[in-house]
N, C-alpha and C. Protein backbone atom coordinates (compact mmCIF):
# COMPACT_ATOMS: atom_id res chain seq x y z
N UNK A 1 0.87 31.57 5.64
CA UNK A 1 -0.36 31.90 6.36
C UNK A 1 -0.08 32.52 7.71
N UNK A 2 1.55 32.93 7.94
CA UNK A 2 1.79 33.35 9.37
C UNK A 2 0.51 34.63 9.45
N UNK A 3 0.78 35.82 8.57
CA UNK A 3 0.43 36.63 9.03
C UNK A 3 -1.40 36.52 8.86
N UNK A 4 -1.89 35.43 8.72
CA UNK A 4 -3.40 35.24 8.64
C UNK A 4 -3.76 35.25 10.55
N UNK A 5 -2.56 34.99 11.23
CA UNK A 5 -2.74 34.77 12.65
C UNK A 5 -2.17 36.41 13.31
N UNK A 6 -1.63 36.95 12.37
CA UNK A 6 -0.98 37.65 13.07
C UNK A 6 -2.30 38.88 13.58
N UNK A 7 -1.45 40.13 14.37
CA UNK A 7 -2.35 41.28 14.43
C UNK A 7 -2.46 42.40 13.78
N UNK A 8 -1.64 42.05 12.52
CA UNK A 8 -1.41 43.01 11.33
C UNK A 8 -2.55 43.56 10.95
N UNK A 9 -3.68 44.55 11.06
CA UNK A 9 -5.03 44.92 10.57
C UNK A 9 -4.87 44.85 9.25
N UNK A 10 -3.93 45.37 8.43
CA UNK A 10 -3.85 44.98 6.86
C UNK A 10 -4.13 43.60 6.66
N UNK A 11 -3.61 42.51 6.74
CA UNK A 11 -3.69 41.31 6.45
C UNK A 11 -5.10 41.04 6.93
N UNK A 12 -5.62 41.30 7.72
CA UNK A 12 -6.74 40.85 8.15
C UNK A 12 -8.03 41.23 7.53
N UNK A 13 -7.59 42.17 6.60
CA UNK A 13 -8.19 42.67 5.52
C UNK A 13 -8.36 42.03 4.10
N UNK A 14 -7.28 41.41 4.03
CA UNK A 14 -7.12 40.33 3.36
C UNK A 14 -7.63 38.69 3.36
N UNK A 15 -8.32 38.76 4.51
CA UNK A 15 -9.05 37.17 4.48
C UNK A 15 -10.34 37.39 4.96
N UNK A 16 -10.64 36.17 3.48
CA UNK A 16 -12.20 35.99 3.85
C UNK A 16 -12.37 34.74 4.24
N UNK A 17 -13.10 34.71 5.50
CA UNK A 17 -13.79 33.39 6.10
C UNK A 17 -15.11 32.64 5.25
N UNK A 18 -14.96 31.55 5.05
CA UNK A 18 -16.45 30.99 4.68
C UNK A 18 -16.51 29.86 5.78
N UNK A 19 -17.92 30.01 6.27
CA UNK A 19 -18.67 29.29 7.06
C UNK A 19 -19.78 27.58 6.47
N UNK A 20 -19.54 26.72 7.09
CA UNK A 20 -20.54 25.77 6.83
C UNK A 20 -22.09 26.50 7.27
N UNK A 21 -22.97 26.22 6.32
CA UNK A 21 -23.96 26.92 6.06
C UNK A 21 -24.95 26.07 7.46
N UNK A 22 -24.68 24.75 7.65
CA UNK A 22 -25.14 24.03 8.64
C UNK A 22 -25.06 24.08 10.07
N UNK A 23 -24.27 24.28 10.34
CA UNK A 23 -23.10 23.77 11.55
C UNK A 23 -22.81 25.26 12.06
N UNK A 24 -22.14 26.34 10.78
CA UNK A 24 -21.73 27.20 11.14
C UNK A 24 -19.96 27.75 11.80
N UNK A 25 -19.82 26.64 11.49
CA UNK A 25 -18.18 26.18 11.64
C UNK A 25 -17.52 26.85 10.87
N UNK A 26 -16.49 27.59 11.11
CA UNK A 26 -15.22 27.67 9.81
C UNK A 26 -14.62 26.85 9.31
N UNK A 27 -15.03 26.92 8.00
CA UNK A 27 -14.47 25.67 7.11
C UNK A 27 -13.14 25.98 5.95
N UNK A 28 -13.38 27.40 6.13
CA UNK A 28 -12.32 27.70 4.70
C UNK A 28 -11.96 29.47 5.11
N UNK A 29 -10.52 29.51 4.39
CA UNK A 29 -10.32 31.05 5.15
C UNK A 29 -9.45 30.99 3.46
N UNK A 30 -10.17 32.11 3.02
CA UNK A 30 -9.27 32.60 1.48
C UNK A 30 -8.23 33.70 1.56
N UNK A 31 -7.40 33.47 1.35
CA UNK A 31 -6.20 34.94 1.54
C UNK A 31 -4.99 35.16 0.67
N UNK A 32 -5.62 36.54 0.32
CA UNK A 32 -4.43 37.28 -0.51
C UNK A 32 -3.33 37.72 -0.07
N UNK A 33 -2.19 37.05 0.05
CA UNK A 33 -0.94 36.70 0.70
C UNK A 33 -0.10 38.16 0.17
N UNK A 34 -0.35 38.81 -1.16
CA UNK A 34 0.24 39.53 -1.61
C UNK A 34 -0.28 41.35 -1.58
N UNK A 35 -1.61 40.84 -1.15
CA UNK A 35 -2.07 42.63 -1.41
C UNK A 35 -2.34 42.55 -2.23
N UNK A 36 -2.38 41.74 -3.53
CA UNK A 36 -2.95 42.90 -4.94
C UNK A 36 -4.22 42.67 -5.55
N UNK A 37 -4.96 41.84 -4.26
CA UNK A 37 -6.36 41.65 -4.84
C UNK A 37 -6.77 40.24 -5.14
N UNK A 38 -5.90 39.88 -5.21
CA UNK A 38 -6.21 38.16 -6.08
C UNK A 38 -6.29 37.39 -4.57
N UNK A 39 -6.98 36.39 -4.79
CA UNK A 39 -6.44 35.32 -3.37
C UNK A 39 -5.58 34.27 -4.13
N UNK A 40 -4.73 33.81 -3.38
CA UNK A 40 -4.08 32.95 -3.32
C UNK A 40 -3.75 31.90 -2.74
N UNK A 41 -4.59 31.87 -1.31
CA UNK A 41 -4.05 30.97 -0.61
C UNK A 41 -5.07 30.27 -0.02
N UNK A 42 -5.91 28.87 0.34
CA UNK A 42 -6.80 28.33 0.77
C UNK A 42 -6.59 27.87 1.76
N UNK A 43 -7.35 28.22 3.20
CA UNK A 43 -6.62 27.52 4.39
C UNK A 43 -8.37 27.10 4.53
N UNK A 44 -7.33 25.53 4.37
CA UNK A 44 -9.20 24.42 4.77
C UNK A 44 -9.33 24.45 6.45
N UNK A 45 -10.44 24.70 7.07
CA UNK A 45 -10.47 24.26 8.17
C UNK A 45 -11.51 23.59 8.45
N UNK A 46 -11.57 23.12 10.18
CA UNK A 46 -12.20 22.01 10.86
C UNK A 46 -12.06 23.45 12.21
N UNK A 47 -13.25 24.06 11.81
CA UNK A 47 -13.05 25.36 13.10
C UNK A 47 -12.27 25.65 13.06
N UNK A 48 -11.69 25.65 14.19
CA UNK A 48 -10.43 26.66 14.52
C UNK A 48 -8.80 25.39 13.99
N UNK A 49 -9.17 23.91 13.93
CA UNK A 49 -8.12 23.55 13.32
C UNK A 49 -7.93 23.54 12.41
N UNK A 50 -6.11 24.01 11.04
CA UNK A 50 -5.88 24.07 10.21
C UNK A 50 -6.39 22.57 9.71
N UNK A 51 -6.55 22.02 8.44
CA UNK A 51 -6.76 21.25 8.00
C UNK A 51 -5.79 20.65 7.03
N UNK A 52 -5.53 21.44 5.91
CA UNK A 52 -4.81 21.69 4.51
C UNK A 52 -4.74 23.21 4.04
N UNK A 53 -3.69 23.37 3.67
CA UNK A 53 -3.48 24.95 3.47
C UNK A 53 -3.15 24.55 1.47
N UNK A 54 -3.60 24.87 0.80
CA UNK A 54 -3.27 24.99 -0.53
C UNK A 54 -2.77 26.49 -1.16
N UNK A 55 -1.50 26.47 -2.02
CA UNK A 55 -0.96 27.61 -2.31
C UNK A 55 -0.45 27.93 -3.67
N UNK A 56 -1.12 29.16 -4.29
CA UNK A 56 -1.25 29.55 -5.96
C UNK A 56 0.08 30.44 -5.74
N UNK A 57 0.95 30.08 -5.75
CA UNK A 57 2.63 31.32 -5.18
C UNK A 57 2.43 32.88 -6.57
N UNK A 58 2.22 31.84 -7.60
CA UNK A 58 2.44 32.66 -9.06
C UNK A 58 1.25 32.83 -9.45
N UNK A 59 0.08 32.84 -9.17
CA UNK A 59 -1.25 33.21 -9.47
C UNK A 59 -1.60 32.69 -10.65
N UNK A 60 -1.47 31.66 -10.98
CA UNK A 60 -1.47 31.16 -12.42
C UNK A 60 -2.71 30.44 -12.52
N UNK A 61 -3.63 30.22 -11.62
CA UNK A 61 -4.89 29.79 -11.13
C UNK A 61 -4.53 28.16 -11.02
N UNK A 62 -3.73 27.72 -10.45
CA UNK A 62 -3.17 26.27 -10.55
C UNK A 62 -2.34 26.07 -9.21
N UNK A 63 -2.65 25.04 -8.34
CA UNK A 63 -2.09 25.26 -6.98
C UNK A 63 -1.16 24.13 -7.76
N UNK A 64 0.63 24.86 -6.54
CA UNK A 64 1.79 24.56 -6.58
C UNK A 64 2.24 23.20 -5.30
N UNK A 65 1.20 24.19 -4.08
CA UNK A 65 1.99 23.38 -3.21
C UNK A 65 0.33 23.09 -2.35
N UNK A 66 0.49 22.02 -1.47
CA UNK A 66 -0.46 21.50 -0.53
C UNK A 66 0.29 21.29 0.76
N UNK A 67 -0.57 22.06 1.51
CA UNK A 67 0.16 21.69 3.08
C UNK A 67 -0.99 20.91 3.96
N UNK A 68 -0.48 20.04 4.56
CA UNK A 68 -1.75 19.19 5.15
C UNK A 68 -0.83 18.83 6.64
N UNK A 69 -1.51 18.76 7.31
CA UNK A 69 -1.70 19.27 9.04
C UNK A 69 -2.50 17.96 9.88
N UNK A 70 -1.71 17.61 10.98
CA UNK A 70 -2.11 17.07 12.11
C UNK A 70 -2.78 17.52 13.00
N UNK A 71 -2.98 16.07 13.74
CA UNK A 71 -4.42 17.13 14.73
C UNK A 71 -3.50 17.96 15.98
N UNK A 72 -2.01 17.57 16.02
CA UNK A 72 -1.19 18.47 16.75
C UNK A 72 -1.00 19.78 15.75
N UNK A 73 -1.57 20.20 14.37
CA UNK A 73 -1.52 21.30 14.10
C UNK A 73 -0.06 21.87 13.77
N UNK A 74 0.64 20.82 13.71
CA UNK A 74 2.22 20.47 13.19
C UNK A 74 1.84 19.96 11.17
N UNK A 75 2.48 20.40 10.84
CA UNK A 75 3.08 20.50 9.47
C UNK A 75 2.87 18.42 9.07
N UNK A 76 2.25 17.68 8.29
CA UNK A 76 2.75 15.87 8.16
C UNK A 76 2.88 15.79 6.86
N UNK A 77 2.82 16.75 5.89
CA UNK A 77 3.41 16.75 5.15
C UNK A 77 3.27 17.67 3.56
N UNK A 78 4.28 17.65 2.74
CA UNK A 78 3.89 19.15 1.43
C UNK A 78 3.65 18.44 0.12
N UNK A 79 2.47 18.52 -0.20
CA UNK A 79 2.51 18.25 -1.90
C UNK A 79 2.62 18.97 -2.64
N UNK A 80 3.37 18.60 -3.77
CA UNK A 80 3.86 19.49 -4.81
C UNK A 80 3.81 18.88 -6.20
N UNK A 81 3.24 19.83 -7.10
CA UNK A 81 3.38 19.52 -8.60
C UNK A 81 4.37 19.44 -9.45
N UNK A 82 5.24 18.26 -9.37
CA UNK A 82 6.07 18.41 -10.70
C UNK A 82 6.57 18.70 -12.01
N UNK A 83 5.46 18.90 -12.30
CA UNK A 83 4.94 19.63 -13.77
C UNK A 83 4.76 21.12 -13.86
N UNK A 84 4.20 21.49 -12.37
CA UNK A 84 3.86 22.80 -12.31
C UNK A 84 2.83 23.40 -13.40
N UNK A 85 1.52 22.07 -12.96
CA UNK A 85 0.73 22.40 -13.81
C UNK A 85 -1.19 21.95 -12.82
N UNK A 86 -0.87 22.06 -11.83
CA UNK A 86 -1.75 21.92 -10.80
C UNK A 86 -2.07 20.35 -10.28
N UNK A 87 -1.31 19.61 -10.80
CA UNK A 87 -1.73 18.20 -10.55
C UNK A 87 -0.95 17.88 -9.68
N UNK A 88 -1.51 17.36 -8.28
CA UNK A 88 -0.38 17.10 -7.12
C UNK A 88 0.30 15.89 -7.71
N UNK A 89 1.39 15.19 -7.71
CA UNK A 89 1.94 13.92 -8.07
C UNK A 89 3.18 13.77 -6.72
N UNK A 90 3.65 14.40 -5.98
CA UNK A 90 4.99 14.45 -5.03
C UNK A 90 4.00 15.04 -3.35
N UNK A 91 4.78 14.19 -2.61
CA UNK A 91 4.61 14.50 -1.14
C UNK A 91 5.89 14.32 -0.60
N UNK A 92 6.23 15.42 0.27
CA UNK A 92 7.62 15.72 0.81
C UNK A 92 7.21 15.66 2.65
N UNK A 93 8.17 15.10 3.09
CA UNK A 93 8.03 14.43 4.72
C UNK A 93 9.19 15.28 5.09
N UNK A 94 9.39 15.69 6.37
CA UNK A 94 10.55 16.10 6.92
C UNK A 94 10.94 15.99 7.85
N UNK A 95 12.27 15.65 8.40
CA UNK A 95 13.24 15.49 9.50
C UNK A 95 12.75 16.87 10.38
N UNK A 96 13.22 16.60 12.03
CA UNK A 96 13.08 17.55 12.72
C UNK A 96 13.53 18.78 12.50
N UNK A 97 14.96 18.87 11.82
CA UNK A 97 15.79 19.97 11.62
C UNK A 97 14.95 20.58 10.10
N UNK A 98 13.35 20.48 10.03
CA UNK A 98 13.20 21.25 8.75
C UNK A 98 13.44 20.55 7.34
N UNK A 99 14.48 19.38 7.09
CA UNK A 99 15.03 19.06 5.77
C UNK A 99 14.21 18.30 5.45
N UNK A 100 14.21 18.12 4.32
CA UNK A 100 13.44 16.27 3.49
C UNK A 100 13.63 15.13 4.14
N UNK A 101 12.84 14.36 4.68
CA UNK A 101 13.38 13.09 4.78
C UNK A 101 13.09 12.06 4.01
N UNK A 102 11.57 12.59 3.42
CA UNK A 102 11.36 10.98 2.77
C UNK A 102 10.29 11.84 1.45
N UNK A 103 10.62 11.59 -0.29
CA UNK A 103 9.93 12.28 -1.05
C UNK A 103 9.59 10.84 -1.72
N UNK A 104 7.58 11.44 -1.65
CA UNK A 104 6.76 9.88 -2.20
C UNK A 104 6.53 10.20 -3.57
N UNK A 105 6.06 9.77 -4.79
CA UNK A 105 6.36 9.78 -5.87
C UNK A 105 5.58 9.59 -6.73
N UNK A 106 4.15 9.72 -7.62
CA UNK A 106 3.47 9.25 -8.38
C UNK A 106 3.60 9.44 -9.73
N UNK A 107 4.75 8.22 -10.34
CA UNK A 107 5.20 8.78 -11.67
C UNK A 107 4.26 8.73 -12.62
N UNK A 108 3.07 7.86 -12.33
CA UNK A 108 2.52 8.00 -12.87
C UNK A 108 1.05 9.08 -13.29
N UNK A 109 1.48 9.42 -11.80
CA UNK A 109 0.69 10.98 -11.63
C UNK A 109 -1.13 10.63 -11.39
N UNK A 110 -1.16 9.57 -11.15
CA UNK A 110 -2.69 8.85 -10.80
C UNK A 110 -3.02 8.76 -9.44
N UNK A 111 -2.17 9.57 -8.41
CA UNK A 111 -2.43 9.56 -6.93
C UNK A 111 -1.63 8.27 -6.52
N UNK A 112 -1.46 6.99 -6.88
CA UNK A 112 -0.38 6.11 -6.59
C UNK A 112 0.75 6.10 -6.32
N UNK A 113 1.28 6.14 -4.97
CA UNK A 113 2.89 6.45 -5.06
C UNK A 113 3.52 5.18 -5.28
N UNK A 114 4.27 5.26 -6.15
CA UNK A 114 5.40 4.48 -6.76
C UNK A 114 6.52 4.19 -6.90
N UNK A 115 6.88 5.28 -5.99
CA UNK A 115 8.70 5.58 -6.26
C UNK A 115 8.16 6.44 -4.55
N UNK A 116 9.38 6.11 -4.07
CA UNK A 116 9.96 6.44 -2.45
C UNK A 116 11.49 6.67 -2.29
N UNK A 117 12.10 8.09 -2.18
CA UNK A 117 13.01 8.43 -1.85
C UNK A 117 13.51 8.88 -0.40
N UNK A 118 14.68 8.37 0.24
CA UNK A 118 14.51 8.66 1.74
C UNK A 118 16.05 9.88 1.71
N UNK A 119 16.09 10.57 2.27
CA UNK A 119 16.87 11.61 2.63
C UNK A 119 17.79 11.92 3.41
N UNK A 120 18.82 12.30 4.05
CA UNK A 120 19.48 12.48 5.34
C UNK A 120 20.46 13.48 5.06
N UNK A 121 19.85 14.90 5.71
CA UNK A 121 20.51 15.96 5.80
C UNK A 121 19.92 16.75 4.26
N UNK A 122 19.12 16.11 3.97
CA UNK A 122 18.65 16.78 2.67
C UNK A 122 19.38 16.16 1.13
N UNK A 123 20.36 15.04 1.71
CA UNK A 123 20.69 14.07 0.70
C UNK A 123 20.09 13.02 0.40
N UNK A 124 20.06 12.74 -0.72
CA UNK A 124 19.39 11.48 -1.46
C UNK A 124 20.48 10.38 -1.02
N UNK A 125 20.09 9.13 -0.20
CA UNK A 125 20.25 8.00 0.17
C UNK A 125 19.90 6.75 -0.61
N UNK A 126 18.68 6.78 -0.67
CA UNK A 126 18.39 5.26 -1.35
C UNK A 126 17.08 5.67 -1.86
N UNK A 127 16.42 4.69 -2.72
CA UNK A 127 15.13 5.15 -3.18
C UNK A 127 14.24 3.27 -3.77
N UNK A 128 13.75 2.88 -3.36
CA UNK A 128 12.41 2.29 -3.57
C UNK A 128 11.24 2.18 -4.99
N UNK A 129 11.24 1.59 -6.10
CA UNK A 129 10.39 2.26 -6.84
C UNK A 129 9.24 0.67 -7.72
N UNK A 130 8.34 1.05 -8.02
CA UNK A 130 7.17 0.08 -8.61
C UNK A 130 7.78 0.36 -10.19
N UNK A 131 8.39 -0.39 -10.64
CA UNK A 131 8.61 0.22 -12.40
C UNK A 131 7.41 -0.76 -13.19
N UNK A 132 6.73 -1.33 -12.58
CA UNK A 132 6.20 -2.53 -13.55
C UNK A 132 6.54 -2.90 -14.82
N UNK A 133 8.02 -3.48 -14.88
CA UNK A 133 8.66 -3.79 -15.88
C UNK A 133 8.41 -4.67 -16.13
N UNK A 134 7.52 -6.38 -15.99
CA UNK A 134 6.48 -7.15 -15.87
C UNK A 134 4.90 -6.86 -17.17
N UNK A 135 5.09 -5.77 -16.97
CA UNK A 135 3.59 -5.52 -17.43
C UNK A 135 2.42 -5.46 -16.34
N UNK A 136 2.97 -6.17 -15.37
CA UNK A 136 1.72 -6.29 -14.18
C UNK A 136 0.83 -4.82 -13.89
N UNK A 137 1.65 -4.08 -13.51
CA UNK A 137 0.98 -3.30 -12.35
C UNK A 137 0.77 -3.73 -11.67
N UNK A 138 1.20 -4.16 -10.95
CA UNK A 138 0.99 -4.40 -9.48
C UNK A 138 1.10 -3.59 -8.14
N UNK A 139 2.25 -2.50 -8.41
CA UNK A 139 2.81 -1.88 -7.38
C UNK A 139 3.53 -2.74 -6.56
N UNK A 140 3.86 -3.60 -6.89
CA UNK A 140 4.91 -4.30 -5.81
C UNK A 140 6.28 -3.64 -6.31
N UNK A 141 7.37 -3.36 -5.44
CA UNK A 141 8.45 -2.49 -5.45
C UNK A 141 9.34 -3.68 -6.36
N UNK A 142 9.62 -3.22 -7.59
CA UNK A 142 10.85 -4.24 -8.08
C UNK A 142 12.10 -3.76 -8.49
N UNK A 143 12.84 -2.18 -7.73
CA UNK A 143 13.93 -1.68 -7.79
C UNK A 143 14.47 -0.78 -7.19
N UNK A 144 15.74 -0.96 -6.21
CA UNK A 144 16.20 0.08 -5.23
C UNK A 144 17.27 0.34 -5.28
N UNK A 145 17.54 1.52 -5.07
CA UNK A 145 18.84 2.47 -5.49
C UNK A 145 19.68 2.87 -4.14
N UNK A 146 20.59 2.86 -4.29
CA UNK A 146 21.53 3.18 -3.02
C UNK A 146 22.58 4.27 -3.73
N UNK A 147 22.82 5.64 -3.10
CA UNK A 147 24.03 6.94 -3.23
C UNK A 147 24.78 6.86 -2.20
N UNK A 148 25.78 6.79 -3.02
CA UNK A 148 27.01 7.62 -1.94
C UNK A 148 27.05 9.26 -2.42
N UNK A 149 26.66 9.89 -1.66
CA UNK A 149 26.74 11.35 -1.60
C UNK A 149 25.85 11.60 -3.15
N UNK A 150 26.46 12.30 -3.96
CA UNK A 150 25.88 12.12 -5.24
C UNK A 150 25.91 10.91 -6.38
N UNK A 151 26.35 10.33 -6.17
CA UNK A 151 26.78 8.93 -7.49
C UNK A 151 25.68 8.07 -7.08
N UNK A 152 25.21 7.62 -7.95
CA UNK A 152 24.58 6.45 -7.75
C UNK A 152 25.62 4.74 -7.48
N UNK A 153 25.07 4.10 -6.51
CA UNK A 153 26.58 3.19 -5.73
C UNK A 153 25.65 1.74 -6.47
N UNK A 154 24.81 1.73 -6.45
CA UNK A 154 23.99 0.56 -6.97
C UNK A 154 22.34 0.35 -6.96
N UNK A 155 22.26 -0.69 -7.92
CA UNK A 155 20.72 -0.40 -8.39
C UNK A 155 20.58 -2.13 -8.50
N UNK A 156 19.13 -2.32 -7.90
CA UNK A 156 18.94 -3.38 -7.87
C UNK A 156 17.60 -4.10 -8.67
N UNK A 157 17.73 -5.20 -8.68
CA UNK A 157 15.87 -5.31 -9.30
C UNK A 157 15.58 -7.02 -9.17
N UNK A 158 13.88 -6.56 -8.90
CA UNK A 158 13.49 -8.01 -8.49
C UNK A 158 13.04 -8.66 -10.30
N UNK A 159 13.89 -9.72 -10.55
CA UNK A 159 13.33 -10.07 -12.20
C UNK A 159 12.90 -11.30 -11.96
N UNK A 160 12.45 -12.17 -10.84
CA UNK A 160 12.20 -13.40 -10.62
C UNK A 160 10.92 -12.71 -9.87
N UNK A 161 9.71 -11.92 -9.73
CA UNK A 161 9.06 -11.37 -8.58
C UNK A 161 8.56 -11.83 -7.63
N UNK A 162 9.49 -12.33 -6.76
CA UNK A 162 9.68 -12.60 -5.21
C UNK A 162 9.66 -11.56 -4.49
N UNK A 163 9.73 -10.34 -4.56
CA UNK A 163 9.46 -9.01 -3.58
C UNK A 163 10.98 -9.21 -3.15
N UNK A 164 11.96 -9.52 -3.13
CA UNK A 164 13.54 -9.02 -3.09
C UNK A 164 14.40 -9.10 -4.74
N UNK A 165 15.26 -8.08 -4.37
CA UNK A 165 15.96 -8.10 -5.48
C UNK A 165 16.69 -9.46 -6.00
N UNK A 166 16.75 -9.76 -7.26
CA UNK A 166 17.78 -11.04 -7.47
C UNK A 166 19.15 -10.69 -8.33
N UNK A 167 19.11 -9.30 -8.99
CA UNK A 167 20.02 -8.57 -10.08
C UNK A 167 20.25 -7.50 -9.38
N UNK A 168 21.64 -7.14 -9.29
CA UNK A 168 21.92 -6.04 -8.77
C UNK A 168 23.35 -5.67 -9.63
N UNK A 169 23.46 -3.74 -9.76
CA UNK A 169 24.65 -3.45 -10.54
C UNK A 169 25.09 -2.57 -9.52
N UNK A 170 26.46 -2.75 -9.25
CA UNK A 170 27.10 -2.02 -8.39
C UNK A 170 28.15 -0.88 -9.29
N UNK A 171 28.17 -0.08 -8.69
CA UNK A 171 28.97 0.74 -9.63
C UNK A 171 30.38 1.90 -8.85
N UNK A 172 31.20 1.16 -9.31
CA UNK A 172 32.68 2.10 -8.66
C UNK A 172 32.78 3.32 -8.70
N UNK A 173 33.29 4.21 -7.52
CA UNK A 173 33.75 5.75 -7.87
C UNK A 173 34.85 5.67 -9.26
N UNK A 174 35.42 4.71 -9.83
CA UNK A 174 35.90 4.79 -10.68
C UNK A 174 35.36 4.27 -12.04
N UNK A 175 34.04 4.75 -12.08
CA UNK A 175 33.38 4.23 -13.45
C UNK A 175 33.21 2.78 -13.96
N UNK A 176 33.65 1.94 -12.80
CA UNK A 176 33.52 0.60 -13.39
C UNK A 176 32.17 -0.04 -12.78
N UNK A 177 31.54 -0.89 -13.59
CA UNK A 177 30.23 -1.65 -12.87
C UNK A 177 30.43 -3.10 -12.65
N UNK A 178 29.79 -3.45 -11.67
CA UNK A 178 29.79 -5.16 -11.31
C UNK A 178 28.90 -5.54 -11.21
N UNK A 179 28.56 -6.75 -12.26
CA UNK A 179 26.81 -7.56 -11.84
C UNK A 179 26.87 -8.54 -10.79
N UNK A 180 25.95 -8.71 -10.21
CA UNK A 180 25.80 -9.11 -9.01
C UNK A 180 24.43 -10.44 -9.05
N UNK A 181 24.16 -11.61 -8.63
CA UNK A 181 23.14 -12.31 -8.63
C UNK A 181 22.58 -12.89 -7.30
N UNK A 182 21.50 -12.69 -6.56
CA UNK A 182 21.16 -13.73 -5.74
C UNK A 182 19.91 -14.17 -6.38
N UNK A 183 20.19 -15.66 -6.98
CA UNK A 183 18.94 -16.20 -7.30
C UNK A 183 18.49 -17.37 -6.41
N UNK A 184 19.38 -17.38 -5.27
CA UNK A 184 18.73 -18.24 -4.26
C UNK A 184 17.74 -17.83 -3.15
N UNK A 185 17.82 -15.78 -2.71
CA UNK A 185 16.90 -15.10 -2.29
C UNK A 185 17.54 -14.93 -1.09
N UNK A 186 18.52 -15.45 -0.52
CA UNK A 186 19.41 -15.63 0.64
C UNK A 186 19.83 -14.26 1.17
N UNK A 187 19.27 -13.12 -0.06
CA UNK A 187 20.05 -11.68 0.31
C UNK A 187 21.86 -11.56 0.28
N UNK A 188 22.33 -12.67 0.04
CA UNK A 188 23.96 -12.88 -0.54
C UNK A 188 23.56 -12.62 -1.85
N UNK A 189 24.92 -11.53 -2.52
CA UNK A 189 24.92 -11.51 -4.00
C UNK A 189 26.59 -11.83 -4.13
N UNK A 190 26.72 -12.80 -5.26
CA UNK A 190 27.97 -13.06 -5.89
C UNK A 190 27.89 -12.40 -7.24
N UNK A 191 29.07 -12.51 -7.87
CA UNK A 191 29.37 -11.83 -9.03
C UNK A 191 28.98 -12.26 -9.84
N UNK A 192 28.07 -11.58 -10.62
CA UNK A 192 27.33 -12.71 -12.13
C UNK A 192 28.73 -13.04 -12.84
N UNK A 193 29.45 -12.74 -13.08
CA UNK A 193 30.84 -13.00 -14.14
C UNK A 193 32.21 -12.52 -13.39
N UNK A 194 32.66 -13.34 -12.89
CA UNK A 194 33.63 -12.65 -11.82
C UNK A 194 35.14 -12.89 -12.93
N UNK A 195 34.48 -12.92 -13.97
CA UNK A 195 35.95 -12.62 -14.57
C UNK A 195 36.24 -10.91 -15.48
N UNK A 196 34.13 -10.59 -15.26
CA UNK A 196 34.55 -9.74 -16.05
C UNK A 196 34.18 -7.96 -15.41
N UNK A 197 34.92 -7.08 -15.95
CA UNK A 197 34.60 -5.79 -15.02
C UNK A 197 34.53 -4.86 -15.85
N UNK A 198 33.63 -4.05 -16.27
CA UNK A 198 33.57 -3.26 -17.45
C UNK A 198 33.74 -1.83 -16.85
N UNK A 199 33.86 -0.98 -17.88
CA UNK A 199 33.59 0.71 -17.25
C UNK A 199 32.46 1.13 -17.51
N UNK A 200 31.72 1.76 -16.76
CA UNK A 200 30.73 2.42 -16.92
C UNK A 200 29.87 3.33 -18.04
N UNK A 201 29.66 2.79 -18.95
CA UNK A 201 29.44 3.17 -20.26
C UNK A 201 29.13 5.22 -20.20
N UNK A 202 28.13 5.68 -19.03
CA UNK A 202 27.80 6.49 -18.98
C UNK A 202 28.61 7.61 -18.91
N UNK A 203 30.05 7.00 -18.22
CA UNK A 203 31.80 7.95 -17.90
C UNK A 203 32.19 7.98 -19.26
């Protein structure tokens, strides 16, 4: 939407304002990002502040991405369709330097986020997720993941649902896994079988 601000007279040719019929406010600015006639791009407003910017990239009549805006008019965060089929399910947060920091998750695609991934430097760190392996639904978080760089280093899960993990599998740069138990909740895990150490079925 840079050039919706800019002083490009072409582009400006390219957006149409709609007004609240009441008030008289600008509420919505439509713009064909590309020139070829089609609009593509929805910039919601509150007057002169951006609101949510929604964006059709491939004209497929199905928005890709959602940009939604603070009242500092700073970027708080991007939704995006995983499917690439117009249904928002993903919201992406970002570090100062521009990168990902934190991607929210609705696997189930019902507006519920469920799964929380946190980022650093644009790497996947650890991740948070509701599996309702229970049957509940509840959304209470009952499994978290920790990376070293790319590998997954361990995965945990609450099977007693106390809201902390009590099972946890740790897993070696050398393909081997270790079960792990705190069923006292103490956040100490000992070795479920400390005699035994398997390889990683997946290597």
């Amino acid at each position: 939407m840079a050039a919706c601000s800019s002083e490009d007279p072409e582009a400006k040719k390219r957006i149409a304002p709609v007004y609240d019929e009441k008030t008289g406010r600008l509420k919505l600015l439509k713009y064909d990002a590309n020139g070829n006639g089609v609009v593509d791009t929805w910039s919601y407003m509150d007057g002169a502040r951006v609101v949510r910017i929604e964006i059709d990239k491939d004209e497929d009549g199905k928005i890709e991405r959602w940009e939604y805006y603070d009242a500092n008019q700073k970027i708080e965060k991007v939704g995006i369709s995983r499917q690439n089929d117009g249904k928002e399910d993903a919201w992406q947060y970002f570090a100062p330097d521009g990168s990902v920091a934190k991607l929210e998750i609705s696997t189930r695609r019902d507006g519920k986020v469920t799964r929380v991934e946190h980022y650093e430097k644009g790497q996947l760190v650890s991740a948070e997720e509701a599996t309702d392996a229970d049957g509940k639904a509840d959304g209470k978080i009952d499994k978290w993941e920790t990376y070293d760089g790319e590998r997954l280093a361990s995965v945990a899960f609450d099977t007693l649902h106390r809201g902390t993990p009590d099972r946890r599998l740790v897993y070696g740069a050398d393909g081997t896994v270790r079960a792990e138990v705190d069923l006292n909740g103490t956040g100490q895990f000992t070795a479920a079988n400390p005699e035994r150490r398997t390889r990683n079925p997946e290597r």
